[in-house]
Protein backbone atom coordinates (compact mmCIF):
# COMPACT_ATOMS: atom_id res chain seq x y z
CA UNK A 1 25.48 -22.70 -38.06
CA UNK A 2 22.98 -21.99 -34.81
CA UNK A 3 19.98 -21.05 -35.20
CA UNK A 4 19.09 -18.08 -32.27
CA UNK A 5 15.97 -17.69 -31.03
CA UNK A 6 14.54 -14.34 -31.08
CA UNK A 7 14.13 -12.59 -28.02
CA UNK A 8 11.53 -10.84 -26.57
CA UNK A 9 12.66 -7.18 -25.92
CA UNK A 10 13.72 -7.14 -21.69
CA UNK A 11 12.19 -4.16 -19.78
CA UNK A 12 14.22 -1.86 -18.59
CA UNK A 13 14.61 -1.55 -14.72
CA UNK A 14 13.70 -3.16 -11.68
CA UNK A 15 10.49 -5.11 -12.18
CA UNK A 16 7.43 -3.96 -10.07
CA UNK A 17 7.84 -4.87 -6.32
CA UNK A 18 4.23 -4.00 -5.07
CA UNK A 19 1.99 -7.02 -2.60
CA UNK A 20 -0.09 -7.43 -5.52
CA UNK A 21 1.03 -8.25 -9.23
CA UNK A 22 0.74 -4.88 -10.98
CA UNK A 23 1.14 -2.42 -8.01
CA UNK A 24 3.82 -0.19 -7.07
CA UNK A 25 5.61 0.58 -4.15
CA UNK A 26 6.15 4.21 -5.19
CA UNK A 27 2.36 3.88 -5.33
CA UNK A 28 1.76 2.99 -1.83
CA UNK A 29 1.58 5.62 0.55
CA UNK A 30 4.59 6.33 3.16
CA UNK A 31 4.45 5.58 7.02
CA UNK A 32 6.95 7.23 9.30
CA UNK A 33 8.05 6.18 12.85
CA UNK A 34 10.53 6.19 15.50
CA UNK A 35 11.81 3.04 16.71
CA UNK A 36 14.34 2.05 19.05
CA UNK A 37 17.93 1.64 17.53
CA UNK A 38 17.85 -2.30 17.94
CA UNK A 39 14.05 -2.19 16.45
CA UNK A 40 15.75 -0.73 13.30
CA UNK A 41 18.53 -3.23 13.03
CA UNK A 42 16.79 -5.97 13.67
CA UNK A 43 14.51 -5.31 10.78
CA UNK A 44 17.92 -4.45 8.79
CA UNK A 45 19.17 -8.05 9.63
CA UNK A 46 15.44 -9.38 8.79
CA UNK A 47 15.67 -8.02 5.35
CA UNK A 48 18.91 -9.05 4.80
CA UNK A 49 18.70 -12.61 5.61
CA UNK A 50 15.23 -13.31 4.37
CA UNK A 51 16.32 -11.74 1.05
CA UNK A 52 12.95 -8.82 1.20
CA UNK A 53 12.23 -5.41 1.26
CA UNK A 54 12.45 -3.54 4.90
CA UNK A 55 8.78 -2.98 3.84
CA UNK A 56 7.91 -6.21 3.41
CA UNK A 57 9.02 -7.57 6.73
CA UNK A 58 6.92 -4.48 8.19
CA UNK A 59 4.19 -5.55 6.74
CA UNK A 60 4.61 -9.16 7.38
CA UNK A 61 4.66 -8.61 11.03
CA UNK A 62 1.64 -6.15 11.29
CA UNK A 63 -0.38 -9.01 9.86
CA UNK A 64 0.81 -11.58 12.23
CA UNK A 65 -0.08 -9.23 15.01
CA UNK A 66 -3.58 -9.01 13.49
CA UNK A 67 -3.93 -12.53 13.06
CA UNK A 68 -2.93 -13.23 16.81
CA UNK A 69 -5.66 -10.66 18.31
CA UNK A 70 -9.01 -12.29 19.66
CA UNK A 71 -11.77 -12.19 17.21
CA UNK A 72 -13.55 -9.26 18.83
CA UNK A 73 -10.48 -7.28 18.26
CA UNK A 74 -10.36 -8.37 14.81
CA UNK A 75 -14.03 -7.53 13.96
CA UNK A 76 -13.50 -3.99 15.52
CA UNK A 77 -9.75 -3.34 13.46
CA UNK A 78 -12.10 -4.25 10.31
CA UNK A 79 -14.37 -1.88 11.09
CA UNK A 80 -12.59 0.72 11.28
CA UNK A 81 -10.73 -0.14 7.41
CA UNK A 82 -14.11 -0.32 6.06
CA UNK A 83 -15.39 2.95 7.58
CA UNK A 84 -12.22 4.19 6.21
CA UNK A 85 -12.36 3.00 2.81
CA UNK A 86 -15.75 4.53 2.79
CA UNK A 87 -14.76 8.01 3.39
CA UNK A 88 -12.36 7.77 0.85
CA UNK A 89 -14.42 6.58 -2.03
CA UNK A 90 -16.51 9.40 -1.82
C-alpha cells in the first residue's frame, strides 16, 4: 500500500503574469500604436521564440533604449516620471 501525500489545493487559472510578483497585467494600463507591418511581426517572432508575452518584449526594448541614451537624457526622462507620479498621487 502507498502512502499519498496530500496536496495542496492548485489555483485555478493562469498564474499572475505582471513585472513584479503580485501584479497584474489586466492591472496595467493599455498603450496603443501603429507600427509598420514587419514592426508587428517581428515582435510576433520575438515572442514566439523567446517564449514571452508581446508585452514583455515591448517593454524589454523600451528599457534598453533608455539605458543606451546619454546621462543627460536619462536625468531629464526621470524627471519627467517623477513629476508625473506626483500629479497622480495627489
Amino acid at each position: 500500500m502507498s502512502r499519498r501525500m496530500p496536496r495542496s489545493p492548485r489555483r485555478v487559472g493562469r498564474p499572475t503574469a505582471g513585472a513584479r510578483a503580485g501584479e497584474k497585467v489586466k492591472d496595467y494600463p493599455q498603450l496603443s500604436v501603429r507600427v509598420p507591418p514587419d514592426i508587428k511581426t517581428t515582435v510576433s517572432a520575438l515572442s514566439k521564440v523567446r517564449g514571452t508575452s508581446q508585452w514583455h518584449i515591448i517593454t524589454d526594448a523600451v528599457e534598453c533604449y533608455f539605458r543606451d541614451l546619454p546621462a543627460a537624457e536619462q536625468a531629464t526622462v526621470e524627471e519627467f516620471v517623477r513629476k508625473r507620479s506626483k500629479r497622480k498621487e495627489r
